[in-house]
N, C-alpha and C. Protein backbone atom coordinates (compact mmCIF):
# COMPACT_ATOMS: atom_id res chain seq x y z
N UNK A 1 54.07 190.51 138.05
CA UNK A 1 52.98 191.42 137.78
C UNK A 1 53.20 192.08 136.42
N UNK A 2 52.22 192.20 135.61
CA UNK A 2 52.18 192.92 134.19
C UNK A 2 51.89 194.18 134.48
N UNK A 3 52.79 195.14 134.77
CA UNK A 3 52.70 196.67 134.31
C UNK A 3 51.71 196.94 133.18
N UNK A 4 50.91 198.21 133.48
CA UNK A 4 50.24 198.89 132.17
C UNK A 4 50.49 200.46 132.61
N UNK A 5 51.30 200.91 131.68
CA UNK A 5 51.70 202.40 132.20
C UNK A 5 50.46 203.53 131.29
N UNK A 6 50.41 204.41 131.82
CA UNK A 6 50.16 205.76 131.19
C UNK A 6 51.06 206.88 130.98
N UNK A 7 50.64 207.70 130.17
CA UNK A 7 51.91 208.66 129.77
C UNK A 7 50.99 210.21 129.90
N UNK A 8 51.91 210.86 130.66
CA UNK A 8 51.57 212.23 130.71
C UNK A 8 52.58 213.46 130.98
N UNK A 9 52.40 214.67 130.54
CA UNK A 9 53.66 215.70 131.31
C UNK A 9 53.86 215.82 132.79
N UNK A 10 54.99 216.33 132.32
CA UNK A 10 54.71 216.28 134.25
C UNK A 10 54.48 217.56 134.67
N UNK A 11 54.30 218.05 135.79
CA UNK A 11 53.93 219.47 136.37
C UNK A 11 54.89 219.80 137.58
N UNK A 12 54.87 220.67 137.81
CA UNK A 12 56.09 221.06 138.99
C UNK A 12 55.85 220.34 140.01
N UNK A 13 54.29 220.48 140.69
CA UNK A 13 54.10 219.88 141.67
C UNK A 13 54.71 218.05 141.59
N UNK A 14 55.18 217.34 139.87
CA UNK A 14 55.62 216.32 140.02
C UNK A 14 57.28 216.15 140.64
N UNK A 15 57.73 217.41 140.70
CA UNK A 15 59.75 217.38 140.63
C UNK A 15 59.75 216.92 141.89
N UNK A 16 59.18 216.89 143.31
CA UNK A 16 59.73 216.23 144.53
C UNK A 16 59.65 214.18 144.09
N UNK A 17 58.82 213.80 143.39
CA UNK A 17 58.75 212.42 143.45
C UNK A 17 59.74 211.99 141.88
N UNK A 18 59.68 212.70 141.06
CA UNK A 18 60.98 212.90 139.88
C UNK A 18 62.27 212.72 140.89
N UNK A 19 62.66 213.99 141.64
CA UNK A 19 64.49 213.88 142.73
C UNK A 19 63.90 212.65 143.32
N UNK A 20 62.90 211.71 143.71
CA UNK A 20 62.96 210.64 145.00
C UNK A 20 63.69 209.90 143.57
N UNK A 21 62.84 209.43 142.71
CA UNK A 21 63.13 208.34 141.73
C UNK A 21 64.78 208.35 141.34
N UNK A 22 64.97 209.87 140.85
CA UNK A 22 66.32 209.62 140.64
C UNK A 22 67.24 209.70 141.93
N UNK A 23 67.13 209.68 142.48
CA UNK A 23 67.69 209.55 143.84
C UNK A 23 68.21 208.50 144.47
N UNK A 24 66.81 207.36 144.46
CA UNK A 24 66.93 205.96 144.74
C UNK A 24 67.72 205.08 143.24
N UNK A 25 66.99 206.04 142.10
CA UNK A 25 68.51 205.24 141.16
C UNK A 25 69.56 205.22 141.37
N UNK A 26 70.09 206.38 141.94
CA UNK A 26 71.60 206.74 142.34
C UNK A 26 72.13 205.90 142.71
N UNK A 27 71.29 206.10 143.88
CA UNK A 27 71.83 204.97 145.43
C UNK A 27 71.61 203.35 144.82
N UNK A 28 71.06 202.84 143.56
CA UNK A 28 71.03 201.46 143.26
C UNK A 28 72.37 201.75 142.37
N UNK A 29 72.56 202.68 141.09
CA UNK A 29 73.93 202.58 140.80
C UNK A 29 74.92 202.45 141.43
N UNK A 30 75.43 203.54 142.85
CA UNK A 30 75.86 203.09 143.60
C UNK A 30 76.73 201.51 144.18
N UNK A 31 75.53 201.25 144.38
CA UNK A 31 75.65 199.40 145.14
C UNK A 31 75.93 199.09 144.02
N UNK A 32 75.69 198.76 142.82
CA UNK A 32 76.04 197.73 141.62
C UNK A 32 77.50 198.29 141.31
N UNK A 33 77.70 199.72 141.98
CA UNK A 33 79.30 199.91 141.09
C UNK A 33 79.31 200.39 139.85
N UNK A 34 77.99 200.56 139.50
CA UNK A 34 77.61 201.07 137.84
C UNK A 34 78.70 202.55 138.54
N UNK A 35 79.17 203.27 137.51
CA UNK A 35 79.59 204.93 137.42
C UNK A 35 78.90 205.41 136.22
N UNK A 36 77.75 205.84 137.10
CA UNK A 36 76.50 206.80 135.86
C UNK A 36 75.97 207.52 137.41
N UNK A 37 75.77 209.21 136.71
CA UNK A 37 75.39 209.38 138.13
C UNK A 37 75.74 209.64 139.81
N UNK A 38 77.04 209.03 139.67
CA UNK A 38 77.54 208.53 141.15
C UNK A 38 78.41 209.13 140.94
N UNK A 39 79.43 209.47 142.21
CA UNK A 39 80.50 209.98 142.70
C UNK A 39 80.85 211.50 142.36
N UNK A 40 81.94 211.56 141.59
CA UNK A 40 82.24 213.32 141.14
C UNK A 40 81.05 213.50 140.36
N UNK A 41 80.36 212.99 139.48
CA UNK A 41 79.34 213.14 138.60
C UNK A 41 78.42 214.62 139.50
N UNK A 42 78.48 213.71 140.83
CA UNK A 42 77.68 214.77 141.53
C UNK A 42 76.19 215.33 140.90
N UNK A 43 75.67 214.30 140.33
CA UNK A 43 74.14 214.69 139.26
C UNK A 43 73.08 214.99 139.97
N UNK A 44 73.02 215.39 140.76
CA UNK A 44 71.90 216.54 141.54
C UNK A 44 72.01 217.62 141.96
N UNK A 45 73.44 217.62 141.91
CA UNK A 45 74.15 219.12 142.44
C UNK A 45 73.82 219.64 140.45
N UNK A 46 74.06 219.19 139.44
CA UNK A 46 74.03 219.75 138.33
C UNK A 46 72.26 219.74 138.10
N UNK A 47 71.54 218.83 138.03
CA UNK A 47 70.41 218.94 137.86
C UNK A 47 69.63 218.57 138.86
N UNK A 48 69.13 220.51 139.33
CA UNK A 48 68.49 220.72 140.86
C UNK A 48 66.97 220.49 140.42
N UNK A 49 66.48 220.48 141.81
CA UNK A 49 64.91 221.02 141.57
C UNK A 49 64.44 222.36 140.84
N UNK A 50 65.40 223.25 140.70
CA UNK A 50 64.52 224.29 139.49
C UNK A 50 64.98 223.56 138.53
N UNK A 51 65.83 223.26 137.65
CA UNK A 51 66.49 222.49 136.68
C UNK A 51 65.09 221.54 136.25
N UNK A 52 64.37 220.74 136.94
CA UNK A 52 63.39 220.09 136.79
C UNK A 52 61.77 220.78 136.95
N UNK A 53 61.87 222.18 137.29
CA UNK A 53 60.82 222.60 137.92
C UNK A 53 60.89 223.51 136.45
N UNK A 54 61.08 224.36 135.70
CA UNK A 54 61.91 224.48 134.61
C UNK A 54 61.65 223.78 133.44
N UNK A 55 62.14 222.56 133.66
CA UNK A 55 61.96 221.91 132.02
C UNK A 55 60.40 221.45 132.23
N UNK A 56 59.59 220.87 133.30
CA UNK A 56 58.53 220.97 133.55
C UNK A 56 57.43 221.72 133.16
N UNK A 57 57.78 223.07 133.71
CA UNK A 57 57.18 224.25 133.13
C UNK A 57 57.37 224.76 131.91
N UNK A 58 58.34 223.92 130.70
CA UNK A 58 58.30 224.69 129.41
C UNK A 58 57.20 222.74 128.34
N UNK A 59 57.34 221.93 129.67
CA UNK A 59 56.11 221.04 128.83
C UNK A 59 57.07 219.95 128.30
N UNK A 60 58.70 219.82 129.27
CA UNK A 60 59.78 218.46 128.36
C UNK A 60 59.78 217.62 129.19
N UNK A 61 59.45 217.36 130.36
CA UNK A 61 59.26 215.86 130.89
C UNK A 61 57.53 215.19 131.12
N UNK A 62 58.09 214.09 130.81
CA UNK A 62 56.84 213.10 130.86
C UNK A 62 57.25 212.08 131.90
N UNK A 63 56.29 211.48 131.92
CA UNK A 63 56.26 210.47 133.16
C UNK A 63 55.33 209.50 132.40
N UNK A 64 55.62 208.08 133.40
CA UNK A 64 54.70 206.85 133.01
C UNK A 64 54.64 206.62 134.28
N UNK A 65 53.45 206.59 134.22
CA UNK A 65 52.20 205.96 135.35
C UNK A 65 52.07 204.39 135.67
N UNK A 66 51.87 204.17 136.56
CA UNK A 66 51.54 202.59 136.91
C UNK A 66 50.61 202.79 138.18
N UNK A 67 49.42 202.48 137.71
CA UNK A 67 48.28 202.32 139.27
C UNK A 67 48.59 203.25 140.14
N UNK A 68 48.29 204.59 139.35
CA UNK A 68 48.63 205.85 139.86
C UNK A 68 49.52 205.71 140.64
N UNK A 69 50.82 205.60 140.29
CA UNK A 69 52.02 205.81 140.68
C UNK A 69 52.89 206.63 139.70
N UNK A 70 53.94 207.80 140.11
CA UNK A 70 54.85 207.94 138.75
C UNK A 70 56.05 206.78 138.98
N UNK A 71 56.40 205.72 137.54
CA UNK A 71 57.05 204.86 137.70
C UNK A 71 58.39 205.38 137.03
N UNK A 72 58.79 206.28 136.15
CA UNK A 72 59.80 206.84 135.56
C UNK A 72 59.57 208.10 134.98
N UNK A 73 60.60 208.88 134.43
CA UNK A 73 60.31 209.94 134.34
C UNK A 73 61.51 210.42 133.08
N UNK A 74 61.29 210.89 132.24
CA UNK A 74 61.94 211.33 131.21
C UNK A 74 62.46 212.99 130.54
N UNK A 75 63.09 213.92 130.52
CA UNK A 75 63.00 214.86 129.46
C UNK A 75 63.46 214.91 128.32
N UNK A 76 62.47 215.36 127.69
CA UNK A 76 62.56 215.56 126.01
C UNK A 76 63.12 217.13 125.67
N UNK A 77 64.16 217.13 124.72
CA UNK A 77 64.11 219.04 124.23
C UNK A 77 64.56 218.43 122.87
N UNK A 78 64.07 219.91 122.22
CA UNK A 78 64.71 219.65 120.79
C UNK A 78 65.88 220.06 120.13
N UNK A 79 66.80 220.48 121.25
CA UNK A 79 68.22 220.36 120.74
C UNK A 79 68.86 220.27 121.61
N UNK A 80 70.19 220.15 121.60
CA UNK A 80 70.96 219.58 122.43
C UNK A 80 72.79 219.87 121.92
N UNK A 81 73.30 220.70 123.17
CA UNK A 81 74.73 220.97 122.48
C UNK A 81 75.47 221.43 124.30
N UNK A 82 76.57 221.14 123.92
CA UNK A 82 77.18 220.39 122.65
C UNK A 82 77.67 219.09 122.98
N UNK A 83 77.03 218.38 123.00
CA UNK A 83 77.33 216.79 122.70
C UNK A 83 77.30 216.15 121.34
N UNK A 84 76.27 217.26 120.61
CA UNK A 84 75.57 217.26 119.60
C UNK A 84 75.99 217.82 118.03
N UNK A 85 76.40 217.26 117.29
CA UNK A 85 76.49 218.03 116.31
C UNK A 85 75.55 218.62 115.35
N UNK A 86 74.68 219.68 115.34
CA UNK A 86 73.91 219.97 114.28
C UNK A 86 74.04 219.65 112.93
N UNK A 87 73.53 218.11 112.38
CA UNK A 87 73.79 217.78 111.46
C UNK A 87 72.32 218.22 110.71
N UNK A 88 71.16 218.74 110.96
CA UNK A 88 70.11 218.76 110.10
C UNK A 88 69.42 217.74 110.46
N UNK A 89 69.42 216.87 111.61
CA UNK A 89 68.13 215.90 111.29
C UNK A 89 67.16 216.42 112.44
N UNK A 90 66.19 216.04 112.37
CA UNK A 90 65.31 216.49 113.34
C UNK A 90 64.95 215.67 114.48
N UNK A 91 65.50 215.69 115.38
CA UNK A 91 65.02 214.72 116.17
C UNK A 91 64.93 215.50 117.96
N UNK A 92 64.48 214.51 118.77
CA UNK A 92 64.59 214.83 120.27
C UNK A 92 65.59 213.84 120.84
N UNK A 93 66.11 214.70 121.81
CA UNK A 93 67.30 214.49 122.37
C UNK A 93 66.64 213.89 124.29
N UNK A 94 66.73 213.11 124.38
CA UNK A 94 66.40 212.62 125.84
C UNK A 94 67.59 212.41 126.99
N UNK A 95 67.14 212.97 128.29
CA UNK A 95 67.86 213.23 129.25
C UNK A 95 67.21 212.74 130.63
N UNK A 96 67.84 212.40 131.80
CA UNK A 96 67.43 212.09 133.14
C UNK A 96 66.30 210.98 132.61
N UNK A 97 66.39 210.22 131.62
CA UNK A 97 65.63 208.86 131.82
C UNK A 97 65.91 208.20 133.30
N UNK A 98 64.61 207.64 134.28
CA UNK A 98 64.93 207.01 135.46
C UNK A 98 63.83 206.51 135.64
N UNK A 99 63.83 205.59 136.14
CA UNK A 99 62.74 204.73 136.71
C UNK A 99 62.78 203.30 138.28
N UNK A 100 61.59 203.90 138.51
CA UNK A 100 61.36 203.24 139.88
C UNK A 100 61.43 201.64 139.80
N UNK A 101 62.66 201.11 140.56
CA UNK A 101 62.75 199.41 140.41
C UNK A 101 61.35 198.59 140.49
N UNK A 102 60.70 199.17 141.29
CA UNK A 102 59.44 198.67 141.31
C UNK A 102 57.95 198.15 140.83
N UNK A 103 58.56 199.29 139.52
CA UNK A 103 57.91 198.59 138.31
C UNK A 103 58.69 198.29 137.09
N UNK A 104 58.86 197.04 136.75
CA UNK A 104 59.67 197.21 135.83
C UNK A 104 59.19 197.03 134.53
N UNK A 105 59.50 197.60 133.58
CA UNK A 105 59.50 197.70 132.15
C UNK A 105 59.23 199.44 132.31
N UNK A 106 58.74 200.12 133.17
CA UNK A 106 58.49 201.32 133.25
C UNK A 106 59.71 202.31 132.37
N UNK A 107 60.97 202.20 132.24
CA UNK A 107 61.74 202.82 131.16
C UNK A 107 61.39 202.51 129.89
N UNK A 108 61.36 201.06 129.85
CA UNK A 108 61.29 200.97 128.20
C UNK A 108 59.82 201.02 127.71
N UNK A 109 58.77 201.26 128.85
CA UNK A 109 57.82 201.83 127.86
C UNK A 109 57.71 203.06 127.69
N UNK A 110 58.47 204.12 128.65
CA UNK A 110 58.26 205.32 128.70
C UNK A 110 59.33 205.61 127.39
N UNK A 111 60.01 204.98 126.98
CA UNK A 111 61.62 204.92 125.45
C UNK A 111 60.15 204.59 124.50
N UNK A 112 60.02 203.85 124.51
CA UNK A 112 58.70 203.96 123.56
C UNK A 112 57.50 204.61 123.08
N UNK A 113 57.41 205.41 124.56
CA UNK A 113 56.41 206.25 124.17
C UNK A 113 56.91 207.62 123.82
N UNK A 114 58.20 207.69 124.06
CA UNK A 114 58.98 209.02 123.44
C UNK A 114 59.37 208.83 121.91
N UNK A 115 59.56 207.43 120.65
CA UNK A 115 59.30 207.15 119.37
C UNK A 115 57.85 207.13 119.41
N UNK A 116 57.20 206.99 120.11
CA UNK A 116 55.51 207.42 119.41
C UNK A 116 55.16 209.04 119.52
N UNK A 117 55.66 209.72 120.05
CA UNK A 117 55.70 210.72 120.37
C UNK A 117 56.39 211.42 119.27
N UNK A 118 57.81 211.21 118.95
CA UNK A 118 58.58 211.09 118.08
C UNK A 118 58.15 211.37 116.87
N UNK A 119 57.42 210.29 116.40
CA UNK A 119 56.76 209.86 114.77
C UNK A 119 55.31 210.91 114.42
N UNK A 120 54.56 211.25 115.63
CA UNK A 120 53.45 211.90 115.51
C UNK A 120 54.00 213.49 115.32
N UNK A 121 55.17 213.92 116.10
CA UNK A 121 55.64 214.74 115.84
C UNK A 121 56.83 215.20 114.64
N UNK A 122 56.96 214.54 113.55
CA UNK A 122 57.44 214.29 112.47
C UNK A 122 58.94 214.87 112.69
N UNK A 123 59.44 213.90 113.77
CA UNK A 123 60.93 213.84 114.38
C UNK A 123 61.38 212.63 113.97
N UNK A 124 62.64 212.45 113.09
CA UNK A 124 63.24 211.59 112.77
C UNK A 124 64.17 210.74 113.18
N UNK A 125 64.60 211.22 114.45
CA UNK A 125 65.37 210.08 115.70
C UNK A 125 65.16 210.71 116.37
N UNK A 126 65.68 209.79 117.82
CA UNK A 126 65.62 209.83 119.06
C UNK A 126 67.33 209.66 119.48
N UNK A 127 67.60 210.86 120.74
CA UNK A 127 68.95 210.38 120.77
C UNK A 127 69.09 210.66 122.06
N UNK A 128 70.67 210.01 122.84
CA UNK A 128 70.37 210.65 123.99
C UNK A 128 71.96 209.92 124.50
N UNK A 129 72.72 210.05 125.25
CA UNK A 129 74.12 209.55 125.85
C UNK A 129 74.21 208.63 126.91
N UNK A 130 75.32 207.83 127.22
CA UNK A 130 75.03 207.52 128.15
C UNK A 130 76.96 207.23 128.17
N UNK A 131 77.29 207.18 129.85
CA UNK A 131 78.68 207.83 130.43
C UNK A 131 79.32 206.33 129.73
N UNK A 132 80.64 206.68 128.70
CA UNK A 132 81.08 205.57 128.54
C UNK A 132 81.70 204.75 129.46
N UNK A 133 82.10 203.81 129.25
CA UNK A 133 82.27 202.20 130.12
C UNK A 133 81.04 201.36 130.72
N UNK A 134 80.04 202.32 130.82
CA UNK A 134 78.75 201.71 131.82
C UNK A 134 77.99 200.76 130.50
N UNK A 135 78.84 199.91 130.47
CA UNK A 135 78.41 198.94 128.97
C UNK A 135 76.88 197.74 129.32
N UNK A 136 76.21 197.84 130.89
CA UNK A 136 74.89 197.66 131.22
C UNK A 136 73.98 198.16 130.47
N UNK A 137 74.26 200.01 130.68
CA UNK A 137 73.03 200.52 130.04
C UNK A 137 73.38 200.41 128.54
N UNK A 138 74.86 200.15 127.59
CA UNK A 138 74.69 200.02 126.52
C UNK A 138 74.06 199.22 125.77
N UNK A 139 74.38 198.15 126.29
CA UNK A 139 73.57 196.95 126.06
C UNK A 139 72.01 197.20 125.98
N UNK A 140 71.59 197.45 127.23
CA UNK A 140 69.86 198.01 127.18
C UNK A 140 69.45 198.93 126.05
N UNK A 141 70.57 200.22 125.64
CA UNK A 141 70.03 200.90 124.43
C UNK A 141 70.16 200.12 123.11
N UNK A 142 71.49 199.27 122.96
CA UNK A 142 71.22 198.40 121.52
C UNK A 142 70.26 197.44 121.56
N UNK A 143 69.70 196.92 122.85
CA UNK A 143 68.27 195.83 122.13
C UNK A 143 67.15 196.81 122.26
N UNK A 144 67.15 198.18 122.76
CA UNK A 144 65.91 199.18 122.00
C UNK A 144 66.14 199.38 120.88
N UNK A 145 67.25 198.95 120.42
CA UNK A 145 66.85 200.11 118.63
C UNK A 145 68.17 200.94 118.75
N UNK A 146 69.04 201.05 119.51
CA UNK A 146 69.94 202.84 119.34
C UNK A 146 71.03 202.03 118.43
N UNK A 147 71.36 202.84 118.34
CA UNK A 147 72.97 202.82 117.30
C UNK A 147 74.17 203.50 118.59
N UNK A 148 75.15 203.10 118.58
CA UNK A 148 76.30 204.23 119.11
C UNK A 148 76.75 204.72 117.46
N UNK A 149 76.62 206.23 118.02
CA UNK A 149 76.76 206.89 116.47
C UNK A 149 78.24 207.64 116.83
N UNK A 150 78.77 207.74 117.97
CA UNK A 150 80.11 208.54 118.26
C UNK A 150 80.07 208.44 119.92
N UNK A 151 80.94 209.79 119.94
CA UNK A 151 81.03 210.13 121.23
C UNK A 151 81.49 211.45 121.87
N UNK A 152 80.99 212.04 122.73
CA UNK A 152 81.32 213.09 123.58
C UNK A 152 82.49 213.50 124.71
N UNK A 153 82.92 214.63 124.80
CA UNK A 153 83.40 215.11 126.13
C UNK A 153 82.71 216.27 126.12
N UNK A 154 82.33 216.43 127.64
CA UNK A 154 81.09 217.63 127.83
C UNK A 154 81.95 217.78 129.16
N UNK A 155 82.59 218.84 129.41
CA UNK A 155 83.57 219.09 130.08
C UNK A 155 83.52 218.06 131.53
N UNK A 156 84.75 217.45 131.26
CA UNK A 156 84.98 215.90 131.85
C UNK A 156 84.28 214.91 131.43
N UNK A 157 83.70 214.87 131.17
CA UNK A 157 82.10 214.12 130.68
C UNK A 157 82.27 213.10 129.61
N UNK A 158 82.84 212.15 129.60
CA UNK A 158 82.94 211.42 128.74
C UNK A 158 81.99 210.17 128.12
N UNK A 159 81.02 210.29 126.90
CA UNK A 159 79.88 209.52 126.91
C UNK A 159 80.04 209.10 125.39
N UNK A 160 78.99 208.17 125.50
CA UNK A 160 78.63 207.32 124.05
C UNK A 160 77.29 208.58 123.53
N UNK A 161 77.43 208.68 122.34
CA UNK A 161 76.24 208.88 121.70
C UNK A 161 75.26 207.89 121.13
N UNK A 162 74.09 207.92 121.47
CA UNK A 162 73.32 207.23 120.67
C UNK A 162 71.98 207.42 119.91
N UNK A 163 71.54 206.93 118.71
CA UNK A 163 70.55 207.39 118.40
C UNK A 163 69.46 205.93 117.21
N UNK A 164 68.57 206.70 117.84
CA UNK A 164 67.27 205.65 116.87
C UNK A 164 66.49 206.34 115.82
N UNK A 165 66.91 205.78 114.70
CA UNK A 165 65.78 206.47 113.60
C UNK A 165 64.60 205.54 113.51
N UNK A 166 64.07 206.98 113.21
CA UNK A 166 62.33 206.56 113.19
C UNK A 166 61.84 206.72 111.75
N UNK A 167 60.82 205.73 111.54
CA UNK A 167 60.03 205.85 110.84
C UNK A 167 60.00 204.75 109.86
């Protein structure tokens, strides 16, 4: 089936079907053995339903649609620390990317519609981490476009940085 997504913010009333999505990601990382998410990570105990009810209400997550469905779900902010070094460039920093197995391409169009988003908003990359060793999702960010530009410890937290310039 050919997906055709739509893109919109999300609203509070979206954060119960946002926790299902990332939820059922979990539980697919999980089974594959991926470690993103899973185990001590404990990533719902850190990012609750106000946590999402919250970034919602200040207008940083979006969602992509599929035949009125939400198929993934994204937040955007414009800074980010400290993983981050304030080097001066302007860009958005993306977090809790997830998406429903069920439709697929639903991440990488919703990664795409955050560089169109990006460029209209005269933001010069896109950046965002992901837990090192989980060299699956690395792979997926180098055939989008990312660079690994370094790396983090965010107390225990050990991740790749990555980022896409635009324009």
């Amino acid at each position: 089936m050919n997906n055709t997504f739509s893109f919109r913010q999300a609203t509070e009333a979206d954060v119960p079907r946002i926790l299902e999505i990332i939820s059922h990601r979990i539980e697919w990382l999980g089974k594959k053995g991926i470690d993103q998410w899973t185990g001590e990570d404990n990533y719902l105990a850190y990012y609750t339903p106000d946590y999402f009810a919250q970034h919602a209400r200040m207008g940083e997550i979006f969602l992509a649609v599929c035949h009125g469905t939400t198929a993934a779900c994204i937040t955007i902010v414009k800074s980010d620390t400290p993983r981050w070094t304030d080097d001066g460039t302007r860009a958005y920093y993306l977090h809790n990317l997830a998406s429903d197995m069920r439709f697929p391409g639903a991440g990488r169009a919703l990664l795409s519609f955050c560089g169109a988003k990006a460029v209209r908003d005269e933001m010069e990359a896109l950046r965002l981490d992901s837990k090192k060793g989980n060299e699956d999702l690395s792979r997926y960010y180098e055939t989008l476009g990312f660079k690994a530009t370094g790396w983090c410890d965010d107390d225990g937290y050990q991740g790749i940085l990555w980022e896409k310039r635009l324009g």
